[in-house]
N, C-alpha and C. Protein backbone atom coordinates (compact mmCIF):
# COMPACT_ATOMS: atom_id res chain seq x y z
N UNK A 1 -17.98 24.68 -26.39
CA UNK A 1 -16.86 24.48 -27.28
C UNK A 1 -16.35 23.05 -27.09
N UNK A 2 -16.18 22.47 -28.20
CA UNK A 2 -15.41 20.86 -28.06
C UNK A 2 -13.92 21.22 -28.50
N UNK A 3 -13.30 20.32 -28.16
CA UNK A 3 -11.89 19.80 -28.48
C UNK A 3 -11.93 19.20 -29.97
N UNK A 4 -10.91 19.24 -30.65
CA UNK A 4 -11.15 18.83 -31.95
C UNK A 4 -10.25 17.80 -31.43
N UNK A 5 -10.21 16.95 -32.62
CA UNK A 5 -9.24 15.68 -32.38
C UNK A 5 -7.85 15.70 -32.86
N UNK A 6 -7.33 17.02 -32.86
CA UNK A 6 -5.55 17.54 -33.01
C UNK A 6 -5.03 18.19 -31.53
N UNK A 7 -6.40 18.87 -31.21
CA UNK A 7 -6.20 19.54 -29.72
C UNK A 7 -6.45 18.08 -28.56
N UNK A 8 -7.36 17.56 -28.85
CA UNK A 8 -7.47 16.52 -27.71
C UNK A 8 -6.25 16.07 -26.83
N UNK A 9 -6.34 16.27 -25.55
CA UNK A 9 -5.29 15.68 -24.45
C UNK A 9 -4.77 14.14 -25.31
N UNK A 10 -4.15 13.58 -25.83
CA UNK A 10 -3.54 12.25 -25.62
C UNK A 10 -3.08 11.81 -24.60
N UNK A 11 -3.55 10.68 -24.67
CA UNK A 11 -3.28 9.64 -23.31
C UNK A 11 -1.88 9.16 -23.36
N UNK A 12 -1.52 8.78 -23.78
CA UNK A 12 0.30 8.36 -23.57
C UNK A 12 0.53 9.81 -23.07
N UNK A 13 0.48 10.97 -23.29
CA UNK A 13 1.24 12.25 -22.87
C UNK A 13 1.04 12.27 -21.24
N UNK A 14 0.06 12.18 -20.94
CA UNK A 14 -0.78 12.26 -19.39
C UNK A 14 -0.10 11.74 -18.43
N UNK A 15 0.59 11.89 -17.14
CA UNK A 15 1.09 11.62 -16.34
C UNK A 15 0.16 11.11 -15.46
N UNK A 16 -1.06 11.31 -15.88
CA UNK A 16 -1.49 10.42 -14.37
C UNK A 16 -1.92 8.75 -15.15
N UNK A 17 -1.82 8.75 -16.40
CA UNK A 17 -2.19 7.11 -16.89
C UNK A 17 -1.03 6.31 -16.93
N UNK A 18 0.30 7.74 -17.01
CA UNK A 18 1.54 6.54 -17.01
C UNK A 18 1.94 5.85 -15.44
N UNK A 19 1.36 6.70 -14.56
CA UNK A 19 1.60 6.64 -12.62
C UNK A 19 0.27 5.39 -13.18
N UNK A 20 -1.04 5.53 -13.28
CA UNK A 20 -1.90 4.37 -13.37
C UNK A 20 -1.43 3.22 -13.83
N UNK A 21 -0.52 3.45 -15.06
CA UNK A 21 -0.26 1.82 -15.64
C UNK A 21 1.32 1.70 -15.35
N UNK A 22 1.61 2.31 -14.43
CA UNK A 22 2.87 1.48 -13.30
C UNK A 22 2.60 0.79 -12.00
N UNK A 23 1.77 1.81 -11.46
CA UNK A 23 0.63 1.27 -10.73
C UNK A 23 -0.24 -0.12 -10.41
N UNK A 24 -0.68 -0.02 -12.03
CA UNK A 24 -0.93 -1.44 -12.58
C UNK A 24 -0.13 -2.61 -12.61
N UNK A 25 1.09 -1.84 -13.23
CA UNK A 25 1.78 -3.27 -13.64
C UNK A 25 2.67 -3.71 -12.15
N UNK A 26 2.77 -3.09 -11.51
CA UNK A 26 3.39 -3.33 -10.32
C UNK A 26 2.50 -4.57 -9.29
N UNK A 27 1.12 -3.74 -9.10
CA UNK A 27 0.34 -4.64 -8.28
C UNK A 27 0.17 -5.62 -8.65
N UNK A 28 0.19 -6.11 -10.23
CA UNK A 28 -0.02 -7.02 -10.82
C UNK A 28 1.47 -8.24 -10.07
N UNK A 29 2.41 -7.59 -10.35
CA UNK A 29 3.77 -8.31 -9.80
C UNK A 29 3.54 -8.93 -7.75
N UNK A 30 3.55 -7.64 -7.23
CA UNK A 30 3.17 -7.92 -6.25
C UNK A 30 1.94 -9.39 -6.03
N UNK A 31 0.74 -9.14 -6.68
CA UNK A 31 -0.26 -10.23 -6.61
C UNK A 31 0.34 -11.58 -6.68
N UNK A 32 1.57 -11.55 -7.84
CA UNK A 32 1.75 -12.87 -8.03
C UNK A 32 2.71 -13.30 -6.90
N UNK A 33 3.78 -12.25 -6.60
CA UNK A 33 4.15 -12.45 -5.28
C UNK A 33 3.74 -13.06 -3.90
N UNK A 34 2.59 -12.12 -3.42
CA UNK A 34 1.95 -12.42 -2.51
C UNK A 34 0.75 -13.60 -2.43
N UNK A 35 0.35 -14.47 -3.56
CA UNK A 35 0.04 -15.17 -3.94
C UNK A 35 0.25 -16.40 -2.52
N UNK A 36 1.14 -16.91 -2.69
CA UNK A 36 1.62 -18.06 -2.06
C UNK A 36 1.63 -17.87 -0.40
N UNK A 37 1.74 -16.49 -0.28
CA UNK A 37 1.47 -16.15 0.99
C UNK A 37 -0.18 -15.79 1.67
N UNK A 38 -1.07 -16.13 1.16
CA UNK A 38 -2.22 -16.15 1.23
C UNK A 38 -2.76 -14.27 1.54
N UNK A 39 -2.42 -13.62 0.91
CA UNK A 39 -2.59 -12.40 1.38
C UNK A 39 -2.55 -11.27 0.15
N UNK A 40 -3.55 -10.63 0.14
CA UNK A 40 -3.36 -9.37 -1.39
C UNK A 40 -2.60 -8.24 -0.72
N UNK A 41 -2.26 -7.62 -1.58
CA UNK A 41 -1.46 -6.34 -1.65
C UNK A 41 -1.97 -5.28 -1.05
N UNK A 42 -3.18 -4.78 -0.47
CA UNK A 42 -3.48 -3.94 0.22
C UNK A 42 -3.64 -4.27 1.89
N UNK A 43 -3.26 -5.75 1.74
CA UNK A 43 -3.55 -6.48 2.94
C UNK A 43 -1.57 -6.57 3.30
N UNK A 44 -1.39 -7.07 2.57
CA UNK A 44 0.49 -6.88 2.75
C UNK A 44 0.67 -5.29 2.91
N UNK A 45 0.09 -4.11 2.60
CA UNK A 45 0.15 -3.21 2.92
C UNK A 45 0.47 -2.54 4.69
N UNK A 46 -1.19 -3.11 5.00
CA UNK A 46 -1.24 -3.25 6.26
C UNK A 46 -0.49 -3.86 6.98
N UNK A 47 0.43 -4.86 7.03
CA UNK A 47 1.04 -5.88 7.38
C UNK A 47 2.75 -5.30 7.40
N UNK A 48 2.95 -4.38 6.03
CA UNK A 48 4.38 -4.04 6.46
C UNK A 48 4.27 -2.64 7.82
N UNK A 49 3.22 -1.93 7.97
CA UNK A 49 3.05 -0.97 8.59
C UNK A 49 2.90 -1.64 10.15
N UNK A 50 2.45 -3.34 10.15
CA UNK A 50 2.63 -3.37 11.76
C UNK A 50 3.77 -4.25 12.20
N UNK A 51 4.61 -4.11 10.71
CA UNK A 51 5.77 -4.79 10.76
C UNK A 51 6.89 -3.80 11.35
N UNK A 52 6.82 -2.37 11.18
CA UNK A 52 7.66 -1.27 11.19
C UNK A 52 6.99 -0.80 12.56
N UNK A 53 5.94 -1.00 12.93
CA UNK A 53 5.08 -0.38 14.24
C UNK A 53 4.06 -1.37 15.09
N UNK A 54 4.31 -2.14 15.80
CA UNK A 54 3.03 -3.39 16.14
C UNK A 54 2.37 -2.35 16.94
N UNK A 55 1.02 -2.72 17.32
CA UNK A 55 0.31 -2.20 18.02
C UNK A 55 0.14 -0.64 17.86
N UNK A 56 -0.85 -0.48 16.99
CA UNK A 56 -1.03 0.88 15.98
C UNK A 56 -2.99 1.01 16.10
N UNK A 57 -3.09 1.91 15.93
CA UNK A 57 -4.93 2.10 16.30
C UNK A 57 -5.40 2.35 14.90
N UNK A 58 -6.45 1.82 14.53
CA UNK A 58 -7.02 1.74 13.31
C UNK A 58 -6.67 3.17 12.62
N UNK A 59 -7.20 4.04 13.18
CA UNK A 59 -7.14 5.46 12.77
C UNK A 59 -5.83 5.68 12.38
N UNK A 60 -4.90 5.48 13.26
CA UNK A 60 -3.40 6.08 12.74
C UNK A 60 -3.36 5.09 11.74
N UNK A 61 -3.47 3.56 11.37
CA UNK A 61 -2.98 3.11 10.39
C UNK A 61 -3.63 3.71 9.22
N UNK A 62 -5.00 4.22 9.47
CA UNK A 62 -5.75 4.55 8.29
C UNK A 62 -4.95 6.23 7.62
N UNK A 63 -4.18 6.80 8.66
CA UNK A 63 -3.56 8.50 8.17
C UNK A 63 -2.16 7.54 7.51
N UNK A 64 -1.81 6.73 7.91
CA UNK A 64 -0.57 5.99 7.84
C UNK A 64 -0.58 5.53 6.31
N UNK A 65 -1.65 5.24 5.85
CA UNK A 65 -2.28 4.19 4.77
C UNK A 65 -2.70 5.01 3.47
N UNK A 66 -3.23 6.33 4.18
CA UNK A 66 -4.59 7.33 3.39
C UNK A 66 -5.54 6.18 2.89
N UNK A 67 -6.04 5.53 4.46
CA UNK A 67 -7.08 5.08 3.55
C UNK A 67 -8.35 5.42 4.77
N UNK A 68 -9.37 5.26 4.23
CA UNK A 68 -10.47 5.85 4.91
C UNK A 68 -10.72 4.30 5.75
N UNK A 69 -11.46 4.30 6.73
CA UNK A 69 -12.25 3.29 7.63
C UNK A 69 -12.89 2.97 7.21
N UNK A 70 -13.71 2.89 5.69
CA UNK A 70 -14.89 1.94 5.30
C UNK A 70 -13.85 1.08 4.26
N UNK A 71 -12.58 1.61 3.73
CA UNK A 71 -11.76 0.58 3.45
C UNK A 71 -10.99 0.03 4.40
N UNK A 72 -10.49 0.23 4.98
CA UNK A 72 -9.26 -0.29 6.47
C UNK A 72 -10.08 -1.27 6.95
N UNK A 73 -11.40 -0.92 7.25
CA UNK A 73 -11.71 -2.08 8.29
C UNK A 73 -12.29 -3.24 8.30
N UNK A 74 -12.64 -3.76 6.60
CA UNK A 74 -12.99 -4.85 6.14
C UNK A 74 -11.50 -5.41 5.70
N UNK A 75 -10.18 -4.60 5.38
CA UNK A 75 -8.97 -5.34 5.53
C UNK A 75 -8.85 -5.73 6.61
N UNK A 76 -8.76 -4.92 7.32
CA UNK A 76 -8.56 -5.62 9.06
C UNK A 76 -9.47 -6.97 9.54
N UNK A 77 -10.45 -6.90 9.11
CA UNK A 77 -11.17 -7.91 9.36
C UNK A 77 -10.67 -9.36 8.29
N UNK A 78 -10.39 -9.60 7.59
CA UNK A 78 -9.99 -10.49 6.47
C UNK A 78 -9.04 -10.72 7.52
N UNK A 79 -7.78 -9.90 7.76
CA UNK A 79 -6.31 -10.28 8.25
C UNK A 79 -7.04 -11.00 9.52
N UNK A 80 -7.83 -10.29 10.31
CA UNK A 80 -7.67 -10.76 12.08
C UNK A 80 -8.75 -12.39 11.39
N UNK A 81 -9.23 -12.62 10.49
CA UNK A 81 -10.07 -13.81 10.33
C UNK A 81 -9.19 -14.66 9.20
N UNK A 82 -8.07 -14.43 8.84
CA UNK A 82 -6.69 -15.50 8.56
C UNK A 82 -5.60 -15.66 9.42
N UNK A 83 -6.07 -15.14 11.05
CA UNK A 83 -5.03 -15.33 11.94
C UNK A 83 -3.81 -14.12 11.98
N UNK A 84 -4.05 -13.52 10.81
CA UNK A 84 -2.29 -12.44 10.99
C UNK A 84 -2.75 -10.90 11.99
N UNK A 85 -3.76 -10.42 12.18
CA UNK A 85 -3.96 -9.37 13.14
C UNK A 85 -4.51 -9.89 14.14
N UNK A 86 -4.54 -9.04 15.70
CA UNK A 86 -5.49 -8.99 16.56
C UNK A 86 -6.10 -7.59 16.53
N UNK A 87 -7.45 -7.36 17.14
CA UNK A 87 -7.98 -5.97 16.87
C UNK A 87 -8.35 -6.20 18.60
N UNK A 88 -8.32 -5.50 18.95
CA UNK A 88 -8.70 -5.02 20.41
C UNK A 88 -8.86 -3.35 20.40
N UNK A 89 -9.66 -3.49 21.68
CA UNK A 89 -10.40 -2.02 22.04
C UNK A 89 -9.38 -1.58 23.25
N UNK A 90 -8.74 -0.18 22.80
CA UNK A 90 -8.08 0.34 23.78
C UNK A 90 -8.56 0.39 25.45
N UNK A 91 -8.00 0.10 26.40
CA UNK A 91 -7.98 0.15 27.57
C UNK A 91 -8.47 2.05 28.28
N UNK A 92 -7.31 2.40 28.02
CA UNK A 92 -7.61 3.96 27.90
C UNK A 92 -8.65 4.48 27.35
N UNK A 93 -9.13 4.11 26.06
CA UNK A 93 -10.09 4.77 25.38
C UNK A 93 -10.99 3.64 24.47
N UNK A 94 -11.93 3.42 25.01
CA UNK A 94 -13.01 2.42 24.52
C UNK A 94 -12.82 2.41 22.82
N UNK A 95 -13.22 3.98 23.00
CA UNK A 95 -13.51 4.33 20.81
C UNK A 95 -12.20 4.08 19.93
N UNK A 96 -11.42 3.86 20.65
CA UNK A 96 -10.47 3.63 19.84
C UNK A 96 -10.00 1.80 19.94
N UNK A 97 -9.37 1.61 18.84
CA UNK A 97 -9.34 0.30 18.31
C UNK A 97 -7.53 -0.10 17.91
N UNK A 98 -6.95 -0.72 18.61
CA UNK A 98 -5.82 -1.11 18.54
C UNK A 98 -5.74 -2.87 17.27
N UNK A 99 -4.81 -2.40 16.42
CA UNK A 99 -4.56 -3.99 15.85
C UNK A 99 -2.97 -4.16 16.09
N UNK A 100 -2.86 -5.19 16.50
CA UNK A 100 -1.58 -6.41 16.75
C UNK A 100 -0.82 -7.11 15.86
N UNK A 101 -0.23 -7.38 15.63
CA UNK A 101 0.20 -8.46 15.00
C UNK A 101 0.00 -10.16 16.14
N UNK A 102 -0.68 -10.86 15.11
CA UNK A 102 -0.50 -12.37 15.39
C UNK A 102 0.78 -13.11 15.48
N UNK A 103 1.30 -14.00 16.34
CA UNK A 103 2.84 -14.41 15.75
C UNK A 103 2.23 -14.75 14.59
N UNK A 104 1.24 -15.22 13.80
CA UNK A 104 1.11 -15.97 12.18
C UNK A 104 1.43 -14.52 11.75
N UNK A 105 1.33 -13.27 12.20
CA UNK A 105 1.71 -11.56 11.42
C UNK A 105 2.91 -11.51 11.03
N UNK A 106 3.52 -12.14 12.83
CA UNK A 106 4.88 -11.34 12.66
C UNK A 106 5.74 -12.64 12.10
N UNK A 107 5.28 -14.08 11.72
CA UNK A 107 6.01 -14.95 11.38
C UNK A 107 6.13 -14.50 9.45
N UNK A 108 4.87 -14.18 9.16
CA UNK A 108 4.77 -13.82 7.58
C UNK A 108 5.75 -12.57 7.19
N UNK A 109 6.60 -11.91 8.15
CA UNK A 109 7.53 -10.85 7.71
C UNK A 109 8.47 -11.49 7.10
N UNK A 110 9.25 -12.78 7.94
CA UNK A 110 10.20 -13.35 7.46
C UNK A 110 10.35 -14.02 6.35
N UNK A 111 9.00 -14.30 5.92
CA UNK A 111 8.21 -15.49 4.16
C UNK A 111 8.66 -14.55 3.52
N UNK A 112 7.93 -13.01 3.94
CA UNK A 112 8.04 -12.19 2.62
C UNK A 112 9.47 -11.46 2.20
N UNK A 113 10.31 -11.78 3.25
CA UNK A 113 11.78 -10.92 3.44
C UNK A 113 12.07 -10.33 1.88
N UNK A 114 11.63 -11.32 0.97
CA UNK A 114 12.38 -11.50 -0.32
C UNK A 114 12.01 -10.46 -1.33
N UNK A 115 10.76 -10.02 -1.11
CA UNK A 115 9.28 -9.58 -2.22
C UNK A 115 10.28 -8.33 -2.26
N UNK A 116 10.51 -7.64 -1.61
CA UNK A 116 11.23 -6.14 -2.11
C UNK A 116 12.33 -6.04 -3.27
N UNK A 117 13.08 -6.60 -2.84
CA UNK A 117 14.16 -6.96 -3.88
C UNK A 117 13.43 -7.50 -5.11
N UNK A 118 12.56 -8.66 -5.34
CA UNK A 118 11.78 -9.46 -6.55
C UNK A 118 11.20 -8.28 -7.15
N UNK A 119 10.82 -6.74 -6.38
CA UNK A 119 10.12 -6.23 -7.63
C UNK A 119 10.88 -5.18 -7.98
N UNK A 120 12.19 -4.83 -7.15
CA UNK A 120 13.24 -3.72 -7.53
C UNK A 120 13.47 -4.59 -9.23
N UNK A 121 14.01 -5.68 -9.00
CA UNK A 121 14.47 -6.65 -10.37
C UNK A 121 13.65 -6.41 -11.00
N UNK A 122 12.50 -6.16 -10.74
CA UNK A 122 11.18 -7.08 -11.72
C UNK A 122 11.10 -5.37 -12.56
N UNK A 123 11.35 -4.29 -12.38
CA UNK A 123 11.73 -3.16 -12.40
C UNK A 123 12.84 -2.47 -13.51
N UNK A 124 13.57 -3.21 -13.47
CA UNK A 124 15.08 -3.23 -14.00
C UNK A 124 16.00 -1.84 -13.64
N UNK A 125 15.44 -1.02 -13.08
CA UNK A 125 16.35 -0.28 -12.55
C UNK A 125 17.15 -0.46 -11.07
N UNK A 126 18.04 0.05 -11.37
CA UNK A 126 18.92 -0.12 -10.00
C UNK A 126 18.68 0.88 -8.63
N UNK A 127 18.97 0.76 -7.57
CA UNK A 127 18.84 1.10 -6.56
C UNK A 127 18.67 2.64 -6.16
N UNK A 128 19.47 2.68 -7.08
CA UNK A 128 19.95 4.65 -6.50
C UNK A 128 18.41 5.33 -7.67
N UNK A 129 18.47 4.56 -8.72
CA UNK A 129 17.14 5.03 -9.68
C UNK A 129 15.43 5.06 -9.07
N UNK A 130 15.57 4.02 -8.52
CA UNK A 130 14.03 3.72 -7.84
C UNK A 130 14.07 4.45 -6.65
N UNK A 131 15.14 4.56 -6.19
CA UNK A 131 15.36 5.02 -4.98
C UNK A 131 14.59 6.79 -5.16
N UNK A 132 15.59 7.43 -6.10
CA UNK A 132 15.12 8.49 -6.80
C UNK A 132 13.75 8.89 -7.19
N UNK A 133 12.98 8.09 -7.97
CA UNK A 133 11.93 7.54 -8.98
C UNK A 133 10.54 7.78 -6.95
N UNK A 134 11.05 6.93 -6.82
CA UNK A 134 10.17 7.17 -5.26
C UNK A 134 9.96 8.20 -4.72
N UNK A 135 11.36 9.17 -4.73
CA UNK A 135 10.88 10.43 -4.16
C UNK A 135 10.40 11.61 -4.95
N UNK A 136 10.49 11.26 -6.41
CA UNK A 136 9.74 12.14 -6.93
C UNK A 136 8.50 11.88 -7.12
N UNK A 137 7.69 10.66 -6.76
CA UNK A 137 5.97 10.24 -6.98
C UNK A 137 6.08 10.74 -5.77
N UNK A 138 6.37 10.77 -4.27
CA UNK A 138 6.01 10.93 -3.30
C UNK A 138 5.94 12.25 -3.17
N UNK A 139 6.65 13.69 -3.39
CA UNK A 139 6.64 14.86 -4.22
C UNK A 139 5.66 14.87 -4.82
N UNK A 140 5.73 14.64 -5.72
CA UNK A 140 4.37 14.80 -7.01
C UNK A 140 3.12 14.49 -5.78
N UNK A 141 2.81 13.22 -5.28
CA UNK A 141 1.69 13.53 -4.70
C UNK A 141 1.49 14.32 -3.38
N UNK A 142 2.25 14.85 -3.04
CA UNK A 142 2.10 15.75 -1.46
C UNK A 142 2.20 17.08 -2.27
N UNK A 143 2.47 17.16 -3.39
CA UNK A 143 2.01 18.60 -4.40
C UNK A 143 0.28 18.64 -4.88
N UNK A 144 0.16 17.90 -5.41
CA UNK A 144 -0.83 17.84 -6.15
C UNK A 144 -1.98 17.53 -4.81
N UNK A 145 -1.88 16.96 -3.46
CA UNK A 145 -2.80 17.03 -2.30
C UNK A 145 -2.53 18.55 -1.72
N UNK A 146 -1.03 19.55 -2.26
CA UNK A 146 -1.65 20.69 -1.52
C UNK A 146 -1.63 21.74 -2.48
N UNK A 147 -2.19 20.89 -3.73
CA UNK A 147 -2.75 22.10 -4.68
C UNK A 147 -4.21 22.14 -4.51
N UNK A 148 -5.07 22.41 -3.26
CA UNK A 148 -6.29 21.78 -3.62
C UNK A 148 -7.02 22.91 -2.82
């Protein structure tokens, strides 16, 4: 059986293309942001997480992140080869892998102080809205990971 083209899903209706093209337009903001700071957005990612926690083991940043180790660890490698991480091998436990912040890590917190606020604006809603707006994507996706 096909869909006719009155029944067909439309795309403007779809909640996951309007989360995609906020998504979009956001990283896009961020990019130009992080621009000047020599660093992309999945890499500033990493960077606010060892800003809130230094000295974190690949693994937890990767549950921290949801991102898997064949992505995490070519970021990690970019950062520790522009100076902003160190990666070292735990003392305690060989297999495990500790990253640092560089002072060039923890000096780039203070460059970026600004970027949060630049994209609340860039946004146009106010504080208590995004604020809101956040905890219902964060909802929505810890639903939809334990509808599975």
């Amino acid at each position: 059986m096909t869909a006719t083209a009155a029944s067909a899903p439309r795309l403007d209706e779809q909640i996951c293309f309007a989360l995609y093209s906020a998504s979009r337009a956001l990283t896009a903001r961020y990019r130009e942001l992080l621009a000047p700071l020599g660093v992309t957005y999945p890499q500033y990612l990493v960077l606010m997480v060892l800003w809130e926690r230094d000295a974190i083991t690949v693994s937890e940043l990767g549950e921290r992140l949801q991102l898997d180790s064949g992505t995490l660890s070519p970021l990690i490698r970019r950062l520790e080869s522009a100076g902003l991480v160190i990666r070292t091998r735990r003392s305690d436990d060989e297999r495990a892998v500790e990253v640092t912040l560089s002072p060039a890590g923890a000096a780039l917190q203070e460059r970026s102080a600004g970027i949060p606020d630049q994209i609340c604006a860039a946004t146009g809603f106010d504080l208590e809205h995004i604020a809101a707006l956040q905890s219902q994507v964060t909802e929505l996706a810890a639903q939809v990971r334990g509808s599975r």
